[in-house]
C-alpha atoms as a PDB file:
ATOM      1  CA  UNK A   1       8.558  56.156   2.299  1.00  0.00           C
ATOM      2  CA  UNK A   2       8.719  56.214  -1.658  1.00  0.00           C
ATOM      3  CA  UNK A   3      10.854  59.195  -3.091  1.00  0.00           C
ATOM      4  CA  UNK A   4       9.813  61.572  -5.477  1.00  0.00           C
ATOM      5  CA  UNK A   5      12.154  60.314  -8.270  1.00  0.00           C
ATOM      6  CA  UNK A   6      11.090  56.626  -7.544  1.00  0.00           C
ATOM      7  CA  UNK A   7       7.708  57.508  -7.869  1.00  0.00           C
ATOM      8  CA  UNK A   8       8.638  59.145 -10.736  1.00  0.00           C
ATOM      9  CA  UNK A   9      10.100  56.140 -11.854  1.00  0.00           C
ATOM     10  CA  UNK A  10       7.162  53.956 -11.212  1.00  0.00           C
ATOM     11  CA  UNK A  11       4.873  56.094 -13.540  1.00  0.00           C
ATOM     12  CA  UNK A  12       7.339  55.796 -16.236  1.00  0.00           C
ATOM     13  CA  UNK A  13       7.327  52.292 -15.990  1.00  0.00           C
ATOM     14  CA  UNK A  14       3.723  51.771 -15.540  1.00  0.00           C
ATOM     15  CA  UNK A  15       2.783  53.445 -18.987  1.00  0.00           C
ATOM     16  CA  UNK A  16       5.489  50.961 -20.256  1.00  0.00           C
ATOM     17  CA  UNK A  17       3.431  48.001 -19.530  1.00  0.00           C
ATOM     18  CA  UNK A  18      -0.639  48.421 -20.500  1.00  0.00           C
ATOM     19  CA  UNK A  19      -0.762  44.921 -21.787  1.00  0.00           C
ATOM     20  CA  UNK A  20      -1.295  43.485 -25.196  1.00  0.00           C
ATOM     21  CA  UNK A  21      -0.889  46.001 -28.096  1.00  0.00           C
ATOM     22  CA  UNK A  22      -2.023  43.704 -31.272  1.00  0.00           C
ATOM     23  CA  UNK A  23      -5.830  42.620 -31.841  1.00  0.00           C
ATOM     24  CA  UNK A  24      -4.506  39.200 -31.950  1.00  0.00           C
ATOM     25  CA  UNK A  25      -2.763  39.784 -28.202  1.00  0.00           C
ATOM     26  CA  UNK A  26      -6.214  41.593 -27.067  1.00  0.00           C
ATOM     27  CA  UNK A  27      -8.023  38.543 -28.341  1.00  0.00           C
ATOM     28  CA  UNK A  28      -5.404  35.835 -26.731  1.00  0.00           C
ATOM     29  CA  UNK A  29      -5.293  37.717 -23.583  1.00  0.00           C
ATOM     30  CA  UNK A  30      -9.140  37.606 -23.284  1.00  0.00           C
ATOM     31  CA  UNK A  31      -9.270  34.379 -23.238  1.00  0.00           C
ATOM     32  CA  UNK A  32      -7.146  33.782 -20.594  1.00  0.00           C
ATOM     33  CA  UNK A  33     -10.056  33.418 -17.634  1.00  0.00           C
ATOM     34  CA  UNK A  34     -11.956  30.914 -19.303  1.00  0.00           C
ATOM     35  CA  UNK A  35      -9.215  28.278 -21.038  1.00  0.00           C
ATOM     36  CA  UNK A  36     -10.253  25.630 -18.566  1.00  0.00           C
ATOM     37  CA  UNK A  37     -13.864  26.942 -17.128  1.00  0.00           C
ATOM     38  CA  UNK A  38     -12.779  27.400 -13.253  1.00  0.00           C
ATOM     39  CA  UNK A  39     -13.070  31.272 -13.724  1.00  0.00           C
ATOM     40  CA  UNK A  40     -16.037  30.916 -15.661  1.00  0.00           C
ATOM     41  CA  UNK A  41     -19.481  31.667 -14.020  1.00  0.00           C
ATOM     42  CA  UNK A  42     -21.633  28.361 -13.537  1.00  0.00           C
ATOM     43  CA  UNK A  43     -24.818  27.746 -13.836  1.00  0.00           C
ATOM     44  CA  UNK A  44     -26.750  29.914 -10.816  1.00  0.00           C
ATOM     45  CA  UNK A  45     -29.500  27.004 -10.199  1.00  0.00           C
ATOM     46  CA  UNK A  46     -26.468  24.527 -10.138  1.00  0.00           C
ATOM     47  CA  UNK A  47     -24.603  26.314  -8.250  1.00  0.00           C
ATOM     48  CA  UNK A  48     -27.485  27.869  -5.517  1.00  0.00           C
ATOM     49  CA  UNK A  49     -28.276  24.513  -5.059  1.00  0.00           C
ATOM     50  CA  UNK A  50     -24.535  22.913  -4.343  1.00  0.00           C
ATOM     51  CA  UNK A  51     -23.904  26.047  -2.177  1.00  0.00           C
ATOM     52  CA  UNK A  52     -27.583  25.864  -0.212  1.00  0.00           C
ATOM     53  CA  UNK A  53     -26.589  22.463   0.489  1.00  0.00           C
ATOM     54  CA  UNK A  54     -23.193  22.972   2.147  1.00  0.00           C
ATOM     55  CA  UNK A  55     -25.130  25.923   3.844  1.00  0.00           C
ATOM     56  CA  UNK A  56     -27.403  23.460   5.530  1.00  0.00           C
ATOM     57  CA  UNK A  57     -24.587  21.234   6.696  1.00  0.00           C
ATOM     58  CA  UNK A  58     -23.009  24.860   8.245  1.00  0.00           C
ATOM     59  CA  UNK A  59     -26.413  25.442  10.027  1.00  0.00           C
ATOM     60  CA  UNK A  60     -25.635  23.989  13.189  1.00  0.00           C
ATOM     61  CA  UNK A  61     -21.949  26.395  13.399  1.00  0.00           C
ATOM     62  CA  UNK A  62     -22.411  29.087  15.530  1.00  0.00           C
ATOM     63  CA  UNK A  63     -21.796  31.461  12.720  1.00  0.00           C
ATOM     64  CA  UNK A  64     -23.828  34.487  11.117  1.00  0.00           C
ATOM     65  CA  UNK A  65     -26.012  33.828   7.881  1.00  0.00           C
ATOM     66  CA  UNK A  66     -23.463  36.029   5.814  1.00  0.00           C
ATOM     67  CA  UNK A  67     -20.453  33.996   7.630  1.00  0.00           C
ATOM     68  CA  UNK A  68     -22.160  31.028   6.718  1.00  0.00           C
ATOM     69  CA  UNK A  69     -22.926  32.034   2.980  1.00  0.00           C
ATOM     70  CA  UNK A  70     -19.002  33.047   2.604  1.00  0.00           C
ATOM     71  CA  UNK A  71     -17.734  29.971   4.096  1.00  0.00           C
ATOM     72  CA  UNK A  72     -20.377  28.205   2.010  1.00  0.00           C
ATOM     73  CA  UNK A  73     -19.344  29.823  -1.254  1.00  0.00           C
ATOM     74  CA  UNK A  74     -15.660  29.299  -0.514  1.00  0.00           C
ATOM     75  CA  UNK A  75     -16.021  25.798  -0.041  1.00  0.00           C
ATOM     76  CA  UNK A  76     -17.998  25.447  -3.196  1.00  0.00           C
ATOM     77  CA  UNK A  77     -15.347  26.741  -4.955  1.00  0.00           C
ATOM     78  CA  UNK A  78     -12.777  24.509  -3.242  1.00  0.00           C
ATOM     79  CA  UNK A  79     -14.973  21.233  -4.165  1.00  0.00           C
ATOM     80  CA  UNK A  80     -15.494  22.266  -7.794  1.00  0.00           C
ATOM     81  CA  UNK A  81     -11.500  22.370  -8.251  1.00  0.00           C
ATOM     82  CA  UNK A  82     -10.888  19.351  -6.991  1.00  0.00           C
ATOM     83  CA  UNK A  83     -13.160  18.049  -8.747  1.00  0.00           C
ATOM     84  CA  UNK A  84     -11.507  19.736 -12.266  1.00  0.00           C
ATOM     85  CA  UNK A  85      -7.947  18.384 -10.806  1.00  0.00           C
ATOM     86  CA  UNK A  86      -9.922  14.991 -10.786  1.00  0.00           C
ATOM     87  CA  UNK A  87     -11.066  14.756 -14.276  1.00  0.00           C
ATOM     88  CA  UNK A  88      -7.369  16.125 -15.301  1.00  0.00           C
ATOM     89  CA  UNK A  89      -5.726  13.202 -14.233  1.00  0.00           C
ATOM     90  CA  UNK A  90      -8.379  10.901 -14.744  1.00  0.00           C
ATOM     91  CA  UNK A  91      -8.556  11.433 -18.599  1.00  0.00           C
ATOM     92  CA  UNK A  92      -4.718  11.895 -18.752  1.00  0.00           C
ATOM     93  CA  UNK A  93      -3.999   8.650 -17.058  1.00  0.00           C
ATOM     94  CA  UNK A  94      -6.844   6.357 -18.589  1.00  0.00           C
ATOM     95  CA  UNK A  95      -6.110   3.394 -19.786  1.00  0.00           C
ATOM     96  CA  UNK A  96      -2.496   4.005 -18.561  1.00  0.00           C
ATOM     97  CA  UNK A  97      -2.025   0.223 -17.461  1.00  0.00           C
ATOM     98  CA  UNK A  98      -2.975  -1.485 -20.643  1.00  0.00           C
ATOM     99  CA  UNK A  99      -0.775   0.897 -22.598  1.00  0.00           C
ATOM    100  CA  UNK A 100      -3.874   3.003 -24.034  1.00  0.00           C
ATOM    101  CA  UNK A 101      -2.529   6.332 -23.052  1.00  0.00           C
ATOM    102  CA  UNK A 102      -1.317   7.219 -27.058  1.00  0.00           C
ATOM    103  CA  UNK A 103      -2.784   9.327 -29.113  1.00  0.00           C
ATOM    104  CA  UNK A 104      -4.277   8.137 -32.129  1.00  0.00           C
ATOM    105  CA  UNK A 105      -2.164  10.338 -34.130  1.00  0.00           C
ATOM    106  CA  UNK A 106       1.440   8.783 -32.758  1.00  0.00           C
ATOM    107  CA  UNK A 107      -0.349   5.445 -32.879  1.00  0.00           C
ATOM    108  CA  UNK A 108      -0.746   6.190 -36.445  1.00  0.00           C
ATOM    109  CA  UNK A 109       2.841   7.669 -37.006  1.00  0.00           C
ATOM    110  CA  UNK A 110       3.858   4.510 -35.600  1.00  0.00           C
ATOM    111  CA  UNK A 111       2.427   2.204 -37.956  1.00  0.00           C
ATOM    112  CA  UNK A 112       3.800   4.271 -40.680  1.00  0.00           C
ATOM    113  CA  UNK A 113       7.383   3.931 -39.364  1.00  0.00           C
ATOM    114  CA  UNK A 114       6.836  -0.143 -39.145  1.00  0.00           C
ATOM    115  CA  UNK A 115       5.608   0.230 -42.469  1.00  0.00           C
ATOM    116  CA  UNK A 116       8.668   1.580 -43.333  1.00  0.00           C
ATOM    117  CA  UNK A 117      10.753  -0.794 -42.113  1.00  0.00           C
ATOM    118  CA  UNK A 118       8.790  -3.399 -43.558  1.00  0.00           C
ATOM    119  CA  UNK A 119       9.673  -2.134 -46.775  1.00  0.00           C
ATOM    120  CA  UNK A 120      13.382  -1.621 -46.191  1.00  0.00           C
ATOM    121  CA  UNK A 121      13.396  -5.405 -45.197  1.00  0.00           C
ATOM    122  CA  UNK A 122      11.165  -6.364 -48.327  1.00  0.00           C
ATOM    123  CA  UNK A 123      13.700  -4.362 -50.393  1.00  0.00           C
ATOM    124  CA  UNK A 124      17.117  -6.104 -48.850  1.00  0.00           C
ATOM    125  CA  UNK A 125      15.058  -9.744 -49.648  1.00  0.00           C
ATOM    126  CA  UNK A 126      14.965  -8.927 -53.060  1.00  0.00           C
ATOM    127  CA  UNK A 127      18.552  -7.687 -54.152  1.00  0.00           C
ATOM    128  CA  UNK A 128      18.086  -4.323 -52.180  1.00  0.00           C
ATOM    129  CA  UNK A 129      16.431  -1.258 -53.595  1.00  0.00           C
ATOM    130  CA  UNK A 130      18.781   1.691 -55.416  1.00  0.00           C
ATOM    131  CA  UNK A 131      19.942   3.949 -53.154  1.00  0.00           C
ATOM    132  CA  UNK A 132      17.771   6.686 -54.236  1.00  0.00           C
ATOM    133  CA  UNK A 133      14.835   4.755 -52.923  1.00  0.00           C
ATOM    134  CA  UNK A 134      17.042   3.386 -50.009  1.00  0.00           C
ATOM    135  CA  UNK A 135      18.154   6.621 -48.802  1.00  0.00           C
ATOM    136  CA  UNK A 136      14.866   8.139 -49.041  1.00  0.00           C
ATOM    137  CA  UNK A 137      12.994   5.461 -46.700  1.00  0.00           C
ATOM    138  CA  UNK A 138      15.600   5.712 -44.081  1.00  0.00           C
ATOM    139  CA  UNK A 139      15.225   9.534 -44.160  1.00  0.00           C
ATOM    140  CA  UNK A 140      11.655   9.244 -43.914  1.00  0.00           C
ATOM    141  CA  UNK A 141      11.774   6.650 -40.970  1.00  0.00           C
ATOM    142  CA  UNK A 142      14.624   9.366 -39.096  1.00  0.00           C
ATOM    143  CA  UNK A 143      12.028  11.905 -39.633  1.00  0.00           C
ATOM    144  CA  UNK A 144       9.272  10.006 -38.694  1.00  0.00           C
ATOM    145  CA  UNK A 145      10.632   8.957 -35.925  1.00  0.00           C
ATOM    146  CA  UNK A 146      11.637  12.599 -34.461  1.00  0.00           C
ATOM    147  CA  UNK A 147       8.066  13.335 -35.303  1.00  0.00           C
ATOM    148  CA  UNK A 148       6.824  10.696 -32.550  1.00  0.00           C
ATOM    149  CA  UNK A 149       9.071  12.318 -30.446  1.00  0.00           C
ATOM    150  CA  UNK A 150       7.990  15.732 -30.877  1.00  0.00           C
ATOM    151  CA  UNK A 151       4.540  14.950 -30.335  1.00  0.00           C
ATOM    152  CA  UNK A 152       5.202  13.209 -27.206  1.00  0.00           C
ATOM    153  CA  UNK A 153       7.149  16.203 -25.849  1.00  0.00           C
ATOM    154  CA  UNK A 154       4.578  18.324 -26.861  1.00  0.00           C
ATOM    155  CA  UNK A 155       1.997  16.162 -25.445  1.00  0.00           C
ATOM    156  CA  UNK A 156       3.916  16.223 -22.213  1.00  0.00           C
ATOM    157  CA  UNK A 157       4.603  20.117 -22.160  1.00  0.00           C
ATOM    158  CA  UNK A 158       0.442  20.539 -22.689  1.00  0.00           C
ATOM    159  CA  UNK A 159       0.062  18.247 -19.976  1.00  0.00           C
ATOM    160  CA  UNK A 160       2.221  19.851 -17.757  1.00  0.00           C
ATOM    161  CA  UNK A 161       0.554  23.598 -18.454  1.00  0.00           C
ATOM    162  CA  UNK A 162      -2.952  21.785 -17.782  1.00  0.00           C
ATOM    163  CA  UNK A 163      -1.976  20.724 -14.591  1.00  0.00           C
ATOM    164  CA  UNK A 164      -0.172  24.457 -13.426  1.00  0.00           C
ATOM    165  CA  UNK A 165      -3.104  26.164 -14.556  1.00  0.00           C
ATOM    166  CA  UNK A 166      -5.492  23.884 -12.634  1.00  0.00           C
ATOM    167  CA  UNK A 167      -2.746  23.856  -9.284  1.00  0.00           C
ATOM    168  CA  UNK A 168      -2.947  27.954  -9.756  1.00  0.00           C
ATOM    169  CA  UNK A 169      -6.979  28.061  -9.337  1.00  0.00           C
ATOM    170  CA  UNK A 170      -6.453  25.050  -6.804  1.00  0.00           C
ATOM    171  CA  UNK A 171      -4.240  27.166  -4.769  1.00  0.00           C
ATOM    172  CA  UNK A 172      -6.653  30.713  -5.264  1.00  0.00           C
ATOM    173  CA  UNK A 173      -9.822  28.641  -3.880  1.00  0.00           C
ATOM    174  CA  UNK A 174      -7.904  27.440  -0.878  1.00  0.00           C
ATOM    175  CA  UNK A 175      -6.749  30.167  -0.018  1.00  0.00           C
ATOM    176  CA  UNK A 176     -10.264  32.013  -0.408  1.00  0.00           C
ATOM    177  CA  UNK A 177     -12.008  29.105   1.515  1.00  0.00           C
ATOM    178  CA  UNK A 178      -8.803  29.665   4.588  1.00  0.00           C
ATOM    179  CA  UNK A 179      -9.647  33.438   4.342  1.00  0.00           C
ATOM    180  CA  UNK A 180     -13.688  32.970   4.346  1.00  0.00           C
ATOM    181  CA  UNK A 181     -12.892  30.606   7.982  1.00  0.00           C
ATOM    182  CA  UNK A 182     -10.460  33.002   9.504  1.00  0.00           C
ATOM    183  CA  UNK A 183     -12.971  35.887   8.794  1.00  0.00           C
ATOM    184  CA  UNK A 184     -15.928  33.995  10.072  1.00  0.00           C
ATOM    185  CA  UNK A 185     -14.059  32.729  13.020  1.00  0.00           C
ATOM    186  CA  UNK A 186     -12.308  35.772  13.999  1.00  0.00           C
ATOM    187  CA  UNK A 187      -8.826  34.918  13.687  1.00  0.00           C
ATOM    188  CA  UNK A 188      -6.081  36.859  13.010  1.00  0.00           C
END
């Protein structure tokens, strides 16, 4: 049983935490639901059709209409993020074995760093460049190169926040679809 000073407590704390106070954090919170599309409603004919389908392979079940429907539904879900899990790691990994995972913009950064050290080698051929110049291409090649670096980090880090975000949904519709059989089986 709660106390009267911990409920207390809890109200205090609950007017503490209403949620974004800024437009921009109203905005950025809205948007939440619908960053990848798996919370976002789909197309009814689409959809009526995908889930009438599974229905008619549940047909046979002895199971009610609405038990049917549920399951039916729940399955749906289940199927459509698999499929988004799918398409994550099939346009991540593309082209993985040939070595066409990059981006265009690190392939880019890295033709700018050989072109860099193309010039540092030009330079050295004839009698070396002052070391104004000198200086300043091997800062730029450092910086470049921390740059290609960055990207890929940041590359990885968006990766890895695609593929929570897609495990999170993965995990709600399983669950659902487990719930939907339990209820339409009976069991506890």
């Amino acid at each position: 049983m709660t106390s009267i000073a911990q409920r207390r407590a809890n109200r205090r704390n609950a007017l503490k935490s209403t949620g974004p106070k800024t437009t921009k954090g109203k905005i950025r919170a809205s948007l939440n639901a619908v960053s990848h599309g798996l919370s976002a409603p789909v197309n009814p004919s689409w959809r009526e059709g995908k889930v009438s389908a599974i229905e008619g392979a549940l047909k046979g079940e002895s199971l009610s209409s609405a038990d049917v429907r549920h399951v039916a539904e729940a399955i749906f879900e289940f199927e459509r993020n698999i499929a988004h899990q799918r398409e994550i790691f099939k346009t991540r990994h593309a082209g993985d074995d040939e070595g066409a995972g990059k981006s265009i913009v690190i392939e880019a950064e890295a033709e700018l760093t050989d072109e860099i050290d193309e010039m540092l080698i030009i330079d050295e051929r004839h009698g070396g460049a002052d070391e104004d110049e000198r200086a300043w291409l091997i800062e730029a090649q450092t910086f470049m190169k921390r740059q290609q670096r960055l990207n890929h980090a940041r590359a990885k880090r968006d990766a890895v926040e695609e593929i929570v975000r897609a495990d999170r949904y993965m995990r709600r519709a399983a669950n659902q679809l487990v719930k939907a059989l339990k209820a339409s089986l009976k069991v506890l």
